[in-house]
C-alpha atoms as a PDB file:
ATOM      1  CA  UNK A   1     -66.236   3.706 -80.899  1.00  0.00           C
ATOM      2  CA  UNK A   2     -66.168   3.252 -77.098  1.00  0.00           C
ATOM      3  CA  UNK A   3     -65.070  -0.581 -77.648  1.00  0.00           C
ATOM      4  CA  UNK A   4     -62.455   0.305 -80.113  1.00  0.00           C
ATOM      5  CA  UNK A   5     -60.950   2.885 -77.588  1.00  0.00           C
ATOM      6  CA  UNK A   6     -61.253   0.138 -75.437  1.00  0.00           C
ATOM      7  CA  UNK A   7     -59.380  -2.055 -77.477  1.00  0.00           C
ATOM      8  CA  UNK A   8     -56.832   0.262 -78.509  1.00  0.00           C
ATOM      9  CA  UNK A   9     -56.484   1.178 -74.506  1.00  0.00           C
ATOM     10  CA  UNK A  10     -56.024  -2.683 -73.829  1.00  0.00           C
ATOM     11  CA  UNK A  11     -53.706  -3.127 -76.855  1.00  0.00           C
ATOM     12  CA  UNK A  12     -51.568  -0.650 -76.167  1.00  0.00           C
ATOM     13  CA  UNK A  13     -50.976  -1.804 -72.231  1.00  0.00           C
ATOM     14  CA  UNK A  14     -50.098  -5.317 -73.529  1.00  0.00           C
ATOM     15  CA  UNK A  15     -47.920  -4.349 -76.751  1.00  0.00           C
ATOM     16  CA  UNK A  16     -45.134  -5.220 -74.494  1.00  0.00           C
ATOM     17  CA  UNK A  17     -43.377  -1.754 -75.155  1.00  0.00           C
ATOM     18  CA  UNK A  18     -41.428  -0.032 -72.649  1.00  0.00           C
ATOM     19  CA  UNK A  19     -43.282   1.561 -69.939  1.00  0.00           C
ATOM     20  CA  UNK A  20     -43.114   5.054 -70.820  1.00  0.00           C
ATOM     21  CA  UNK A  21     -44.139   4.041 -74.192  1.00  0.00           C
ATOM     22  CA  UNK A  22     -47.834   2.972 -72.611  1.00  0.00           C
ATOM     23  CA  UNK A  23     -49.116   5.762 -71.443  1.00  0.00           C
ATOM     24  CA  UNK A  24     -48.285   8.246 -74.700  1.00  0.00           C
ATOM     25  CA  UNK A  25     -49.915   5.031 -76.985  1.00  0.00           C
ATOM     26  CA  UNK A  26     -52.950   4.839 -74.988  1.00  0.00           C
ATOM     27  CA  UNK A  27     -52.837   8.970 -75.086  1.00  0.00           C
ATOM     28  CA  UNK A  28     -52.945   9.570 -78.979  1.00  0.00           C
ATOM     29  CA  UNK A  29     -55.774   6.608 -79.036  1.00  0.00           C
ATOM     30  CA  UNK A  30     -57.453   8.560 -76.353  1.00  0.00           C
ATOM     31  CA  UNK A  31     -56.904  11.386 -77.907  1.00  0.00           C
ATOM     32  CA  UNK A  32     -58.147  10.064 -81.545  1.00  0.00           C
ATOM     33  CA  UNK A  33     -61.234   8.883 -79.765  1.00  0.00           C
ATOM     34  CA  UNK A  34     -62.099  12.123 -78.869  1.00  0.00           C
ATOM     35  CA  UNK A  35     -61.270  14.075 -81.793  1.00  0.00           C
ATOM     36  CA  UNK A  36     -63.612  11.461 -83.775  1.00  0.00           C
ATOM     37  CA  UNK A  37     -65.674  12.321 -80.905  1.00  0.00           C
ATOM     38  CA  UNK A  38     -66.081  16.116 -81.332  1.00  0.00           C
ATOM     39  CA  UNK A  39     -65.514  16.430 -85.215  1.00  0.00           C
ATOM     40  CA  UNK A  40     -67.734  13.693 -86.634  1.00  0.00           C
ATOM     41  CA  UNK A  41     -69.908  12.857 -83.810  1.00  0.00           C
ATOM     42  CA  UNK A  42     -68.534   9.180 -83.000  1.00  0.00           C
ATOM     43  CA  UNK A  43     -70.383   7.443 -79.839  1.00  0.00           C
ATOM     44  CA  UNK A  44     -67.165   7.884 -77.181  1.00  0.00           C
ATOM     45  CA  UNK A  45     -67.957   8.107 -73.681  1.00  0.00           C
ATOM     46  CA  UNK A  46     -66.460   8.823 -70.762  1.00  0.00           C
ATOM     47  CA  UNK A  47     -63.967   5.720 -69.431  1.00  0.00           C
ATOM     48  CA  UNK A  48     -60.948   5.409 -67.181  1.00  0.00           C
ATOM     49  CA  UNK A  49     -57.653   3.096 -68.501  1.00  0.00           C
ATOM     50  CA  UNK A  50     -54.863   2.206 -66.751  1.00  0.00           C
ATOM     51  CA  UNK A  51     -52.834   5.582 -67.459  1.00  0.00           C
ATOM     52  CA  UNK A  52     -55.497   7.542 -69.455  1.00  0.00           C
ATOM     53  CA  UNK A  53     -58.964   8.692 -68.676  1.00  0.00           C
ATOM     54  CA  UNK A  54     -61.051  10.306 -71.496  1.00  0.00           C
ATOM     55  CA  UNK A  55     -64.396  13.009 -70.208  1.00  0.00           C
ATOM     56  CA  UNK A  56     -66.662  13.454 -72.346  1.00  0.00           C
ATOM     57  CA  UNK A  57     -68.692  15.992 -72.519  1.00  0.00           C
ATOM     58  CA  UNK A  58     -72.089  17.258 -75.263  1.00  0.00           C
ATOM     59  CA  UNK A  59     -73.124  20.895 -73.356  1.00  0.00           C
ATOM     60  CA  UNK A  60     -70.467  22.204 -74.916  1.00  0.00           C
ATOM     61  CA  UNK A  61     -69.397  19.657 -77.362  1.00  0.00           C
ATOM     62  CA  UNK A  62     -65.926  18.477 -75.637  1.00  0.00           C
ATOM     63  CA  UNK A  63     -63.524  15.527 -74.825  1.00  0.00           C
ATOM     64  CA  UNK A  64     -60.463  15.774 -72.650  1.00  0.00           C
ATOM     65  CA  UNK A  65     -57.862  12.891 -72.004  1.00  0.00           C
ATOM     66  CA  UNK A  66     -56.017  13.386 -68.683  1.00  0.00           C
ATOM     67  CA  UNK A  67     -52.585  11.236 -68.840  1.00  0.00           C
ATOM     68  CA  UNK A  68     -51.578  10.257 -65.344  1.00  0.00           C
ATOM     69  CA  UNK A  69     -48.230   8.049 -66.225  1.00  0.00           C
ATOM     70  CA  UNK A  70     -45.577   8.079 -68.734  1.00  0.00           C
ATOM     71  CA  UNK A  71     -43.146  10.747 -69.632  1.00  0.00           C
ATOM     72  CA  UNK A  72     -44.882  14.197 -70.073  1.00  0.00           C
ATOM     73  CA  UNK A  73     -42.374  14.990 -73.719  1.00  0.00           C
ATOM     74  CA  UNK A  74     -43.351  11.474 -75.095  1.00  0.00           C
ATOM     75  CA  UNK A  75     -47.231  11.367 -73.949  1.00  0.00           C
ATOM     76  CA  UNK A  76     -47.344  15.177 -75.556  1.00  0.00           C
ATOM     77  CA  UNK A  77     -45.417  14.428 -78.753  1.00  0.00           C
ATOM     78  CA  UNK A  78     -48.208  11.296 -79.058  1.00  0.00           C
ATOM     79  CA  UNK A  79     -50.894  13.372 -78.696  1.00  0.00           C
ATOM     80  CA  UNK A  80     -49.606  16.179 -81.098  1.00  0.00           C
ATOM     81  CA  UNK A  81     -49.712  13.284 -83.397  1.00  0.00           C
ATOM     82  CA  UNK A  82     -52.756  12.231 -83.291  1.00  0.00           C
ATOM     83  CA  UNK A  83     -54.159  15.871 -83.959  1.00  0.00           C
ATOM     84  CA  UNK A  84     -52.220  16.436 -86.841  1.00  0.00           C
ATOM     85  CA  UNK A  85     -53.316  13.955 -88.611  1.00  0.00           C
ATOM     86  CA  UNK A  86     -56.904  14.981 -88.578  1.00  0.00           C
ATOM     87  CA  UNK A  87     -57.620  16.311 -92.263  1.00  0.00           C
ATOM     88  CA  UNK A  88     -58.765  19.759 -90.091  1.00  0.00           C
ATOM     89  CA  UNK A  89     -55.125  20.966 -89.851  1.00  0.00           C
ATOM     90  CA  UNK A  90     -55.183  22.439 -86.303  1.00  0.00           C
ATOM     91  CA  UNK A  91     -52.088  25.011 -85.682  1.00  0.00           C
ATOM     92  CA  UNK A  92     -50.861  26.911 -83.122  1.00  0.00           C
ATOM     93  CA  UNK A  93     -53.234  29.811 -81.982  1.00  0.00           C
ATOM     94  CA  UNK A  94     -50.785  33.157 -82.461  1.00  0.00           C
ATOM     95  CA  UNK A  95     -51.786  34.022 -78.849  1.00  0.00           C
ATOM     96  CA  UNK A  96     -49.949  31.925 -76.252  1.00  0.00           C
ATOM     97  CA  UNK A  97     -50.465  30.816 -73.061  1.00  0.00           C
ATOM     98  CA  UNK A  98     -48.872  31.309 -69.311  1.00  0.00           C
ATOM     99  CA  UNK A  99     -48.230  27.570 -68.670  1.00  0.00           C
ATOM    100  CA  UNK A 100     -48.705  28.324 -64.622  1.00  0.00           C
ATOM    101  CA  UNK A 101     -48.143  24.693 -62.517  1.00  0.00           C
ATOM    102  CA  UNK A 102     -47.316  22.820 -66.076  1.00  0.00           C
ATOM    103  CA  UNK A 103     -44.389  22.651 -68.428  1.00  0.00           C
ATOM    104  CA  UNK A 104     -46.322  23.601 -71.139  1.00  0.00           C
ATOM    105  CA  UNK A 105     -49.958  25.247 -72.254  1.00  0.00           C
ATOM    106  CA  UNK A 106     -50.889  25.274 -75.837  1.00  0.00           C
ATOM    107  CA  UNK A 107     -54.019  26.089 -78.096  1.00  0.00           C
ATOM    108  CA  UNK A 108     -54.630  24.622 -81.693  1.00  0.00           C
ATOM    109  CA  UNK A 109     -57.233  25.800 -84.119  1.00  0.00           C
ATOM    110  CA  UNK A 110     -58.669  24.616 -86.857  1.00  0.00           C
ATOM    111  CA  UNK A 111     -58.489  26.815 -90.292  1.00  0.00           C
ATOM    112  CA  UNK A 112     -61.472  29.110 -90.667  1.00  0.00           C
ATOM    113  CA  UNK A 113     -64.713  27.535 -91.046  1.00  0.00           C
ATOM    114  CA  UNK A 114     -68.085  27.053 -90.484  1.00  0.00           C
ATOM    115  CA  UNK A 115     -66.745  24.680 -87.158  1.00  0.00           C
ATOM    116  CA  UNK A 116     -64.910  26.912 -84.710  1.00  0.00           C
ATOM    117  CA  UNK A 117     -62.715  23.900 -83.575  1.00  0.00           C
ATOM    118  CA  UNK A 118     -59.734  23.516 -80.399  1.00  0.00           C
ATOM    119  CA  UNK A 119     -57.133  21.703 -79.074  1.00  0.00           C
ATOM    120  CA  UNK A 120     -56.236  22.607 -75.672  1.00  0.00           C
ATOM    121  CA  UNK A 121     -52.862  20.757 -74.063  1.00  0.00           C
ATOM    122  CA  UNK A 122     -51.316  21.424 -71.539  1.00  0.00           C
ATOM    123  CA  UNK A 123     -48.224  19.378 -70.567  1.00  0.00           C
ATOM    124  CA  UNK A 124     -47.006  18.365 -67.136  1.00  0.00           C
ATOM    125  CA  UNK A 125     -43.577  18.867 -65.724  1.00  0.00           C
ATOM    126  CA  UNK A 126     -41.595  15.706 -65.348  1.00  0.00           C
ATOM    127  CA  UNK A 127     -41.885  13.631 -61.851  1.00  0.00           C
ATOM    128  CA  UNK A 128     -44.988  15.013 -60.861  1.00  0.00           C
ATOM    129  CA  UNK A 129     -48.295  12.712 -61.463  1.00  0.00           C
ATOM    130  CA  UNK A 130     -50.484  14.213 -63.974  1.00  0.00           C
ATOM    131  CA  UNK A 131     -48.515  14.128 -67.356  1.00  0.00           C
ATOM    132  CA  UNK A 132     -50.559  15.415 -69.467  1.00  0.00           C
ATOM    133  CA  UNK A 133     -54.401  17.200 -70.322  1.00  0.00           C
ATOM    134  CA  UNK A 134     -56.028  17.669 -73.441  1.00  0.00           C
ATOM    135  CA  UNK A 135     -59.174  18.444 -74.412  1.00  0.00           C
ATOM    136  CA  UNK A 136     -60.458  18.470 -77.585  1.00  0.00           C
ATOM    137  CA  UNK A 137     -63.815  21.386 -78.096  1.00  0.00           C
ATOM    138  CA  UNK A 138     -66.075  23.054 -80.324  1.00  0.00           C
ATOM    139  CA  UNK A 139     -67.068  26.927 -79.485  1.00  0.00           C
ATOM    140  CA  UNK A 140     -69.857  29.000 -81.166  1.00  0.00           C
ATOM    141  CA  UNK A 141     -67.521  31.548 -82.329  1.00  0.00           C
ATOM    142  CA  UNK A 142     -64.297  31.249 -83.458  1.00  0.00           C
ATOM    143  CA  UNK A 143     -61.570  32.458 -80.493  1.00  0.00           C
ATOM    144  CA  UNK A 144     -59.963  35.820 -81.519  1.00  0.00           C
ATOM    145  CA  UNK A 145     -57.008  34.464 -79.774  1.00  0.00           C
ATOM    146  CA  UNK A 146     -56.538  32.010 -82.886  1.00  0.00           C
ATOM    147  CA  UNK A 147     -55.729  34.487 -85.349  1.00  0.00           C
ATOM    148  CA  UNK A 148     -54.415  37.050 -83.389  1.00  0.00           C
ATOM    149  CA  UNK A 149     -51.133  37.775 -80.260  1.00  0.00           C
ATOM    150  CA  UNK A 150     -53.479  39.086 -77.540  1.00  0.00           C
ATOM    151  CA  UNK A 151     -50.703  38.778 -75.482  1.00  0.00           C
ATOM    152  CA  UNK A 152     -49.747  35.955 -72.800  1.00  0.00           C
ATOM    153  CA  UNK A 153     -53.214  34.866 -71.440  1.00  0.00           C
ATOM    154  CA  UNK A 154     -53.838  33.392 -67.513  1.00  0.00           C
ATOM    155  CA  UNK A 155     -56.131  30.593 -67.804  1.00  0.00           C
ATOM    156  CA  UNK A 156     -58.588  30.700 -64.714  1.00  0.00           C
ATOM    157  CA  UNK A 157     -57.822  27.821 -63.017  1.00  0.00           C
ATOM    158  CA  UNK A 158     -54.047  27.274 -62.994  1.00  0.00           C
END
């Protein structure tokens, strides 16, 4: 898996698209990569691209792809792709999110299950140099926050 995310990372920089184009392709590969990474357990490790660096993590079992180019609405809508076409059909988590320094802070979860899987992205605001960060997790419990409006959360760090 890491040379395929390789590949796609090199594919994408040379598909001679425009250049805000690059950075969202090589962010829903990124992103793909560590879904497959989280879900079903495929070897990705941690790398740095041109635009897009993917952390991965075991203890807890998480992958986040920090976007550093590109235009934060195109790199997001990318990446939103790329997690809804897992077959786990993440959705929005009823509780939302104080986006603080970014544009945008979202949570996805999985349907009920015996996996309590998220998708955590949080979009940057145009012009500055971090685009985009999402990470991909699995918790021990399923987040209450998933099924129910605990009101606007503060993340910790902001």
């Amino acid at each position: 898996m890491r040379l395929l995310l390789a590949g796609a990372l090199a594919l994408a920089a040379a598909s001679g698209t425009p250049a805000a184009a690059e950075p969202a392709q090589e962010a829903a590969s990124a992103m793909r990569a560590c879904l497959d990474a989280v879900i079903d357990g495929a070897p990705v490790a941690s790398m740095k691209g041109q635009d897009v660096e993917v952390v991965r993590e075991t203890e807890p079992n998480a992958c986040t792809v920090q976007v550093n180019a590109g235009e934060p609405p195109m790199v997001r809508e990318a990446v939103l792709k790329a997690v809804s076409e897992r077959k786990e059909r993440f959705t929005p988590a009823r509780t939302k999110w104080d986006a603080g320094a970014f544009a945008t802070r979202e949570t996805f979860c999985n349907l009920p299950s015996r996996r309590h899987l998220n998708v955590v992205i949080s979009t940057g605001m145009p012009g500055r140099p971090l685009a985009l960060i999402a990470t991909a997790l699995e918790a021990k419990e399923r987040d209450t926050r998933c099924d129910r409006d605990e009101g606007v959360q503060r993340p910790v760090l902001r």
